[in-house]
C-alpha atoms as a PDB file:
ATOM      1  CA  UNK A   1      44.130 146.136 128.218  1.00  0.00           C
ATOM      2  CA  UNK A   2      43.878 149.868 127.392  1.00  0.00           C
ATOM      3  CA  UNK A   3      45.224 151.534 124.299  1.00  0.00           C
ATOM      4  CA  UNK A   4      47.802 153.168 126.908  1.00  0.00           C
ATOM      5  CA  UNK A   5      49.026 149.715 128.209  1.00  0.00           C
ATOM      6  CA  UNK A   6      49.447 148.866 124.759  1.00  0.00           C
ATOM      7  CA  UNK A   7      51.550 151.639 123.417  1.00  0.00           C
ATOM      8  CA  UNK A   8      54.045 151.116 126.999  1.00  0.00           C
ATOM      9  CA  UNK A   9      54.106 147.387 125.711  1.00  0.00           C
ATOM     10  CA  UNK A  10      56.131 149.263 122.745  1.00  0.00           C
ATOM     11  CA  UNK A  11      59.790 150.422 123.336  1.00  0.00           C
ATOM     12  CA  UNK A  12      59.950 154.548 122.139  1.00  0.00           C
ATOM     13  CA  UNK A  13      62.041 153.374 118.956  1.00  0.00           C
ATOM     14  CA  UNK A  14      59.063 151.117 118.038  1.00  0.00           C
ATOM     15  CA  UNK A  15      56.426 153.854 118.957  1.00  0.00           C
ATOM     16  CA  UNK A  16      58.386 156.165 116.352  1.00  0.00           C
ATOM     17  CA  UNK A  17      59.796 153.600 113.809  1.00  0.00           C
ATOM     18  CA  UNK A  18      57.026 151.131 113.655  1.00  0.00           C
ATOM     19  CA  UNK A  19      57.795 148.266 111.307  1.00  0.00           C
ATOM     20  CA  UNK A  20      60.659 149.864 109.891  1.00  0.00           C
ATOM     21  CA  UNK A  21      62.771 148.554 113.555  1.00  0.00           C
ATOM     22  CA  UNK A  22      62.549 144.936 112.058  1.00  0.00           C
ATOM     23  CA  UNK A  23      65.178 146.107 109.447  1.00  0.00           C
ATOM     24  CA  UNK A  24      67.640 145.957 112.144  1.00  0.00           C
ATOM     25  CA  UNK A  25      70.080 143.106 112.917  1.00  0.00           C
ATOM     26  CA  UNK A  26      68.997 140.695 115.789  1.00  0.00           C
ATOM     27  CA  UNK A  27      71.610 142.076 118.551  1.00  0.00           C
ATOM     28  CA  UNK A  28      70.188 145.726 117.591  1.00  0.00           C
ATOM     29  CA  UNK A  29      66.629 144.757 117.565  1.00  0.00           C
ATOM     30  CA  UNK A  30      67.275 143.367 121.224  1.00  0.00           C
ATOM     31  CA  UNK A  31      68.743 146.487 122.476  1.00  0.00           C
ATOM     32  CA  UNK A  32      65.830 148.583 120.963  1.00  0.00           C
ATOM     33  CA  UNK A  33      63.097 146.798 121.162  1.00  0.00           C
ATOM     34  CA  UNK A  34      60.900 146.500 124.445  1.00  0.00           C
ATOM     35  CA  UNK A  35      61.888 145.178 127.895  1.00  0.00           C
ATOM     36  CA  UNK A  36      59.328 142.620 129.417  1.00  0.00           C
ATOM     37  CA  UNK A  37      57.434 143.632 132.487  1.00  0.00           C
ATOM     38  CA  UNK A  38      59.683 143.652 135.385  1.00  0.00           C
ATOM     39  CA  UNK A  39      62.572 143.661 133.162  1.00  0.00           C
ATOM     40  CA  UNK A  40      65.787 145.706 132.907  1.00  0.00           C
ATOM     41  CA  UNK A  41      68.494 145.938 129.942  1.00  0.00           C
ATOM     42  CA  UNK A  42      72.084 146.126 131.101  1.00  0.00           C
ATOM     43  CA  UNK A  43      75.335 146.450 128.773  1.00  0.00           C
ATOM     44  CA  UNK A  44      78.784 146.617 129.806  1.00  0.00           C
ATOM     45  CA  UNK A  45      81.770 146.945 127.500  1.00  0.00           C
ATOM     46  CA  UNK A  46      84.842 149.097 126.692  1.00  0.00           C
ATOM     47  CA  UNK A  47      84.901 152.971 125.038  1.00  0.00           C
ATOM     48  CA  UNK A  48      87.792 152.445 122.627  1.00  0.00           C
ATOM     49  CA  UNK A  49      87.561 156.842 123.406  1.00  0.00           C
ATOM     50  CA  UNK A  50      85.534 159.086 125.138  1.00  0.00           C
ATOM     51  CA  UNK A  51      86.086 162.829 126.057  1.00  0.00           C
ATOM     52  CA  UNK A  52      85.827 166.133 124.904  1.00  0.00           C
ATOM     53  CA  UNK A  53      89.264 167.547 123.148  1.00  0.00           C
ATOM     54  CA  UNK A  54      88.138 171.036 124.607  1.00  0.00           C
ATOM     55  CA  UNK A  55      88.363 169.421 127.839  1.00  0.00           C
ATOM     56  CA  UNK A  56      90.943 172.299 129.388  1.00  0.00           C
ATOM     57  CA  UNK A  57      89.311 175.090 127.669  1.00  0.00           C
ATOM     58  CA  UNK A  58      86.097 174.557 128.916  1.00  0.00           C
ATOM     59  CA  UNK A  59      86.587 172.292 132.000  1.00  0.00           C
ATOM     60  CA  UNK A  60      84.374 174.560 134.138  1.00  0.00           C
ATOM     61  CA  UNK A  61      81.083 174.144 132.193  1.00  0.00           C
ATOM     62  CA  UNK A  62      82.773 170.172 131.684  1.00  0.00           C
ATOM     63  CA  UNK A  63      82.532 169.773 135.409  1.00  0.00           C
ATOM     64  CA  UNK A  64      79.572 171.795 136.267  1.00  0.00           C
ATOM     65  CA  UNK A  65      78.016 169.553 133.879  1.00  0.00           C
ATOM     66  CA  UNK A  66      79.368 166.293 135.751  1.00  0.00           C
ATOM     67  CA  UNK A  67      77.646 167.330 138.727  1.00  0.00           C
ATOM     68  CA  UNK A  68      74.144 167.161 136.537  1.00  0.00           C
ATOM     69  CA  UNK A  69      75.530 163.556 135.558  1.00  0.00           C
ATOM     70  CA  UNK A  70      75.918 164.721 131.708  1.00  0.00           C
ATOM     71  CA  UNK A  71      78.951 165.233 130.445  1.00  0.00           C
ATOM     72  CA  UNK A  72      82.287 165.530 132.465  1.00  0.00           C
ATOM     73  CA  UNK A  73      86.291 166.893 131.865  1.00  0.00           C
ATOM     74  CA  UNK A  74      87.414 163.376 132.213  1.00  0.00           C
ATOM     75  CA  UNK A  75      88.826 161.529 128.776  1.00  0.00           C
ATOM     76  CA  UNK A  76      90.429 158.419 127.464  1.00  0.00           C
ATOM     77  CA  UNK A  77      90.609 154.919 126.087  1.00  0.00           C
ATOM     78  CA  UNK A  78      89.717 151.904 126.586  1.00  0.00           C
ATOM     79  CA  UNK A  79      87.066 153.088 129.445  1.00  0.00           C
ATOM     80  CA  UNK A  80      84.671 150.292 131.253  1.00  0.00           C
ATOM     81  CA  UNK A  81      81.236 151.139 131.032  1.00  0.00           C
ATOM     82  CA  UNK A  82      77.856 150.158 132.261  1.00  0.00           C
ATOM     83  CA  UNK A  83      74.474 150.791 131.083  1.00  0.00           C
ATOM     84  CA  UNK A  84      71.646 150.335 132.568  1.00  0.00           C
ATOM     85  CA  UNK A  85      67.871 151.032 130.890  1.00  0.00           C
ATOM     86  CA  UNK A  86      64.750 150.995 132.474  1.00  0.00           C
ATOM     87  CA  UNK A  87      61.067 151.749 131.744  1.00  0.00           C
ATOM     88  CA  UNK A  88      59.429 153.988 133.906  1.00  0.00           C
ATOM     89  CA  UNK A  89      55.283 154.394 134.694  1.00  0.00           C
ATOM     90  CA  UNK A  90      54.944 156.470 131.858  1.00  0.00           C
ATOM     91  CA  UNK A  91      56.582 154.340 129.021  1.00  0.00           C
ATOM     92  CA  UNK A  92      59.388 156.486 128.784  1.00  0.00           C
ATOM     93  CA  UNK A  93      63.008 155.017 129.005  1.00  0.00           C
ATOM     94  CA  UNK A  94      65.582 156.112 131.586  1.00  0.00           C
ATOM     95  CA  UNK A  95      68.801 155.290 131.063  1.00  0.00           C
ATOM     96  CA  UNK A  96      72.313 155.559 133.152  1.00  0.00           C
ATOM     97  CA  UNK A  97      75.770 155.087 131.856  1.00  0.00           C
ATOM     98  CA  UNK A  98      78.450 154.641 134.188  1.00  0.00           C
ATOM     99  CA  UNK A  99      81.907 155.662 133.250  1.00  0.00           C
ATOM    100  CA  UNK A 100      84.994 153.794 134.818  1.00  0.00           C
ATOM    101  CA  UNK A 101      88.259 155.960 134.986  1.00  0.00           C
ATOM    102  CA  UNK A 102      91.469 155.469 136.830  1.00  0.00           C
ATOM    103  CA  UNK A 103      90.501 157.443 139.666  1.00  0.00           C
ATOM    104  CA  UNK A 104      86.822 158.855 138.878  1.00  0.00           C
ATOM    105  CA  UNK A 105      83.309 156.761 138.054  1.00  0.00           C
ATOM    106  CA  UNK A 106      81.133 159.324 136.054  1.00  0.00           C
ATOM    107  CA  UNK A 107      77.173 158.746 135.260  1.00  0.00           C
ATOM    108  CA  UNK A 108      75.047 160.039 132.324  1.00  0.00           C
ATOM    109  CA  UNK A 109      71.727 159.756 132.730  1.00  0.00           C
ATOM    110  CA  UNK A 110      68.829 160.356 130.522  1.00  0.00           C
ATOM    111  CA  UNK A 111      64.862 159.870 130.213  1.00  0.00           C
ATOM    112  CA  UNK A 112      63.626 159.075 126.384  1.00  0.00           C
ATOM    113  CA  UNK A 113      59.523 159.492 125.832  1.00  0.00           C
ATOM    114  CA  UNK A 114      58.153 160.173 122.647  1.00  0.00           C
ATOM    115  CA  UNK A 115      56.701 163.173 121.022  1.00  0.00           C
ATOM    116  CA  UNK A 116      54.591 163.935 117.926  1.00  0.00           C
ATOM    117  CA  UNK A 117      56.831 160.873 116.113  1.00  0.00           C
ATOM    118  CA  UNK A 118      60.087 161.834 117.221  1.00  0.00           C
ATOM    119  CA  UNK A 119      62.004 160.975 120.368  1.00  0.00           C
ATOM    120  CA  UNK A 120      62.243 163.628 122.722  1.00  0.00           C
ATOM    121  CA  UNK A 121      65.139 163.047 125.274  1.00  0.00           C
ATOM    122  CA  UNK A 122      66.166 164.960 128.256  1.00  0.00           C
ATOM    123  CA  UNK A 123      69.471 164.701 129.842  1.00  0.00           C
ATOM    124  CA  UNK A 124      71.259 164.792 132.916  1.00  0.00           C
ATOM    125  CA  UNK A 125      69.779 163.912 136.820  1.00  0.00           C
ATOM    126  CA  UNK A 126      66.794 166.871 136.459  1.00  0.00           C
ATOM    127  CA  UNK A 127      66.458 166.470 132.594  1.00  0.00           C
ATOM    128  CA  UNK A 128      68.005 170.077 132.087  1.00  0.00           C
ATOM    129  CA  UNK A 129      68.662 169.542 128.479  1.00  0.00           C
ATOM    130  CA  UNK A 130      66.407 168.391 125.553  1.00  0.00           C
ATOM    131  CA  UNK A 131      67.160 167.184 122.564  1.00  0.00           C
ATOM    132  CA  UNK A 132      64.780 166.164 120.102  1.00  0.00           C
ATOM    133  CA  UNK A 133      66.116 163.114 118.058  1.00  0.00           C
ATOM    134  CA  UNK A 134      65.098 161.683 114.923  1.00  0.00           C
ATOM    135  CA  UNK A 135      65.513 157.719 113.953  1.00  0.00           C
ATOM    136  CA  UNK A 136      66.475 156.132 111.211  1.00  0.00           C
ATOM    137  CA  UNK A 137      66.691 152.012 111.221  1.00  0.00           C
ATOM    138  CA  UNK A 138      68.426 150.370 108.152  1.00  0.00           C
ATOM    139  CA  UNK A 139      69.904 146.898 108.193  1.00  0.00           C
ATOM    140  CA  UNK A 140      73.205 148.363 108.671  1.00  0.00           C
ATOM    141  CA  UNK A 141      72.040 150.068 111.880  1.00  0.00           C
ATOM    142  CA  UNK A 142      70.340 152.419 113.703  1.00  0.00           C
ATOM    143  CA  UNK A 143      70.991 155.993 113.127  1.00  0.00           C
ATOM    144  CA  UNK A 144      69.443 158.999 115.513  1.00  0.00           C
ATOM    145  CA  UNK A 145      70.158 162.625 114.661  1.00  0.00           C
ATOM    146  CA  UNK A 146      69.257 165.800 117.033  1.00  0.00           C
ATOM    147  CA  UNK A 147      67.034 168.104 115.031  1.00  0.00           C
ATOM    148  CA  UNK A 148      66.295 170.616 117.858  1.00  0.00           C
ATOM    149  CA  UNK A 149      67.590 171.528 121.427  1.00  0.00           C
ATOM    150  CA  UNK A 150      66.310 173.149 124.422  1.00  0.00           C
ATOM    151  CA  UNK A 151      66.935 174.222 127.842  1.00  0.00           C
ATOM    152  CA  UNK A 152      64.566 173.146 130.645  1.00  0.00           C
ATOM    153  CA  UNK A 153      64.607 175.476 133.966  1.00  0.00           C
ATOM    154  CA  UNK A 154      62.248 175.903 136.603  1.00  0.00           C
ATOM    155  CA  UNK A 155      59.284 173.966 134.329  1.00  0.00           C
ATOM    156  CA  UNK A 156      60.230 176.693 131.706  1.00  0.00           C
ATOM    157  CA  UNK A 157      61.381 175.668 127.964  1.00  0.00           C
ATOM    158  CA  UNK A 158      64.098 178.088 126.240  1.00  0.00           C
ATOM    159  CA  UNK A 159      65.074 176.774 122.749  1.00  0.00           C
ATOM    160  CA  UNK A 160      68.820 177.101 121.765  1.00  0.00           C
ATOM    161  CA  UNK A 161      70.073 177.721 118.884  1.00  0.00           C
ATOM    162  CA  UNK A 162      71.041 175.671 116.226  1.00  0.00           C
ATOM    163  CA  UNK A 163      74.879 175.505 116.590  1.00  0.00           C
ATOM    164  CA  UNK A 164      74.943 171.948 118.457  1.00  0.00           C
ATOM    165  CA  UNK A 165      74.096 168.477 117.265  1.00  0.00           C
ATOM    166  CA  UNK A 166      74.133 165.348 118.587  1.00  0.00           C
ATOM    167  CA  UNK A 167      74.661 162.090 116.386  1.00  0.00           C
ATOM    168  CA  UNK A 168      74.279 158.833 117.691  1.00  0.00           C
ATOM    169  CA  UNK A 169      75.173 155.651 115.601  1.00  0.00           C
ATOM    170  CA  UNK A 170      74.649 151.531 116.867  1.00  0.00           C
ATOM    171  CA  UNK A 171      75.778 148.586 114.451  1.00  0.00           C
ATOM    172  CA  UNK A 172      76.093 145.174 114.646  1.00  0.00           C
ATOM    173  CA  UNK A 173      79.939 144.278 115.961  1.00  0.00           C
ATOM    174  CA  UNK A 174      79.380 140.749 115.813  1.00  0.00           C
ATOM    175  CA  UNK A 175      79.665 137.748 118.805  1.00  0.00           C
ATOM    176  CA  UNK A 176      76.648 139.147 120.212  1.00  0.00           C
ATOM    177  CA  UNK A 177      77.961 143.012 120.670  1.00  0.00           C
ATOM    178  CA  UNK A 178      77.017 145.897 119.499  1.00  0.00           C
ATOM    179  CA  UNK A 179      79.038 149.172 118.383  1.00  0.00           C
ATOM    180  CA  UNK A 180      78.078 152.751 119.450  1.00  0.00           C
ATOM    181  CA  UNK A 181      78.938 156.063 118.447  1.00  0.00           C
ATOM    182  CA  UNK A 182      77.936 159.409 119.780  1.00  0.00           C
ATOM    183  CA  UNK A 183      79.046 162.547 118.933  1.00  0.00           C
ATOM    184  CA  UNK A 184      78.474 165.939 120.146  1.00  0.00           C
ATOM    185  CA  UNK A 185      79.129 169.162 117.260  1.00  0.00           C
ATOM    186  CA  UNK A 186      79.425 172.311 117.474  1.00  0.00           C
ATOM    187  CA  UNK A 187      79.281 174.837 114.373  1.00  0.00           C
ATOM    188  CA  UNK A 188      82.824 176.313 113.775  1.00  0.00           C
ATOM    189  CA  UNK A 189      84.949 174.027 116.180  1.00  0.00           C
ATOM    190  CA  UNK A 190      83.716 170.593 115.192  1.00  0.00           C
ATOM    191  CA  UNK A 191      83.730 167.742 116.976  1.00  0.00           C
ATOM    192  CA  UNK A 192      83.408 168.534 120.911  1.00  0.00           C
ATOM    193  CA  UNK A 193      82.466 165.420 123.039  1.00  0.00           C
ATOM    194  CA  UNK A 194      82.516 161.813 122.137  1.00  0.00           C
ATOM    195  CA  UNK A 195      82.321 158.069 123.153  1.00  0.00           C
ATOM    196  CA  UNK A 196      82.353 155.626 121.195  1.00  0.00           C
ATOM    197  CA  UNK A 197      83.155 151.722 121.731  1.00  0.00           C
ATOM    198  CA  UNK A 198      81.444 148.140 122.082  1.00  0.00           C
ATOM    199  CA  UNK A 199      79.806 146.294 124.230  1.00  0.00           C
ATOM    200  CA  UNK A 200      77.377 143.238 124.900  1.00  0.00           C
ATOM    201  CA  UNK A 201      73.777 143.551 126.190  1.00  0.00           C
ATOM    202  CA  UNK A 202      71.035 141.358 127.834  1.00  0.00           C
ATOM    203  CA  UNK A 203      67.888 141.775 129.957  1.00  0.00           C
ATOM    204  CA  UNK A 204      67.497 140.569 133.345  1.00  0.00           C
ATOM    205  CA  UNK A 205      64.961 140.423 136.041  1.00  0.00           C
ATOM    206  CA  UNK A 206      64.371 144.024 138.079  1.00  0.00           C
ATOM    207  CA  UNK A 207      65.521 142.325 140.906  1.00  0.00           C
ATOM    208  CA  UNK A 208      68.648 140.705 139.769  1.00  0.00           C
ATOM    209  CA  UNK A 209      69.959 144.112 138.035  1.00  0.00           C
ATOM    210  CA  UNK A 210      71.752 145.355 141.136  1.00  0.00           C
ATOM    211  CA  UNK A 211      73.959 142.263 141.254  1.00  0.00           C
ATOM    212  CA  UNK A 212      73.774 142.323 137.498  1.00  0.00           C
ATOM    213  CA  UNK A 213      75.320 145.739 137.367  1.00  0.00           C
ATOM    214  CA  UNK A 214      78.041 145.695 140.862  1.00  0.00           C
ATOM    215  CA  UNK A 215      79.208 142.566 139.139  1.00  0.00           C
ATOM    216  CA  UNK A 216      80.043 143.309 135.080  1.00  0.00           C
ATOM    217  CA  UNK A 217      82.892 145.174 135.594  1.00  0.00           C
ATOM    218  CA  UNK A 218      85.543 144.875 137.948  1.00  0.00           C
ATOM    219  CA  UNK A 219      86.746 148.373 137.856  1.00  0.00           C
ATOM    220  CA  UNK A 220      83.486 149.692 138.748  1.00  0.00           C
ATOM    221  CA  UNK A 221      82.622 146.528 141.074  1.00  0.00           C
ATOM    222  CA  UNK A 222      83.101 148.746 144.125  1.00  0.00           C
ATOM    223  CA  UNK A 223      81.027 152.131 143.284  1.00  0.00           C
ATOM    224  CA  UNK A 224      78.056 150.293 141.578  1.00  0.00           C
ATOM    225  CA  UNK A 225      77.795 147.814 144.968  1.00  0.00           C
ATOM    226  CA  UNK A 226      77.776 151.361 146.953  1.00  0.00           C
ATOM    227  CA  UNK A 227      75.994 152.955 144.398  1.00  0.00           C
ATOM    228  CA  UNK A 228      73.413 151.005 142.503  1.00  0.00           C
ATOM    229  CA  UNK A 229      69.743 152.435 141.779  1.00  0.00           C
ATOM    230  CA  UNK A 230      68.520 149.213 143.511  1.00  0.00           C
END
């Protein structure tokens, strides 16, 4: 096996966090940890809120943004969700969320590799945005914190400055499910996007995470069986 091989046999949270994951509760270390070969982690669950109170000021950018698959004008509670992680050829992780509301299904998707110890992750379909993240693993949970962003277009990188942070926050919830909390500030008005909610999470077979995903919800039954990535 070459040293490559064995550093993809590592999730990126291990690659950065090394021992220190172990801290974690069981249903955390799960969700973090590596996926087998030929493996796929899917979550579903309930966002108790998501949405951006800004959502009529700046519902332009909101839905330009949807059409990228990052964030979107839609908002509520008690939203279905799916998630869906994967590992790609590289070792990086790429992750979709699915969003089930009344009358709309909205997807974030994202690609996590890891760079000179922190997590690098680029959102949205083309990975337009970059954030760098920072981890921080505790028995109580895992904490990640945005310590940079840029904007990727064309191949080229333009930093933005920082005025914007992202804070994303997992815990135990107990039963087997896990809490999460993500929040997007901005300096001066605060708080400007966030979902936050619980949900349960297990690893299948590649193969079996199409039916896997059309079937966890049954508000999003019929868009995930026309839309899976499978």
């Amino acid at each position: 096996m070459t040293s490559g091989r064995r550093e993809h046999a590592l999730s990126v949270y291990e690659r950065v966090l090394g021992s220190d994951i172990d801290v974690l509760p069981p249903v955390l270390r799960r969700y973090f940890g590596a996926l087998p070969d030929a493996h796929v982690g899917v979550g579903e669950g309930l966002y108790s809120i998501v949405g951006s109170r800004y959502r009529r000021i700046a519902g332009p950018l909101l839905r330009w943004s949807a059409r990228h698959d990052v964030l979107f004008p839609e908002a509520g509670r008690d939203v279905p969700f799916v998630v869906e992680n994967r590992v790609a050829a590289d070792g990086s992780l790429e992750g979709a969320r699915w969003f089930g509301f009344a009358h709309v299904t909205r997807v974030m998707r994202d690609t996590m590799r890891v760079d000179g110890g922190a997590i690098v992750e680029r959102l949205g379909r083309r990975g337009g945005l970059e954030v760098r993240l920072e981890a921080s693993a505790t028995a109580l949970g895992m904490v990640l914190r945005s310590r940079r962003l840029a904007w990727r277009f064309r191949g080229i990188r333009i930093p933005l400055p920082r005025v914007a942070g992202v804070e994303v926050r997992e815990s135990d919830a107990g039963d087997g499910r896990q809490n999460v909390d993500v929040r997007l500030r901005m300096a001066l008005v605060g708080e400007v996007f966030r979902y936050s909610g619980t949900f349960a999470y297990r690893i299948v077979r590649e193969r079996d995470s199409g039916p896997a995903l059309s079937s966890a919800l049954p508000t999003l039954s019929m868009w995930l069986t026309q839309n899976s990535p499978n």
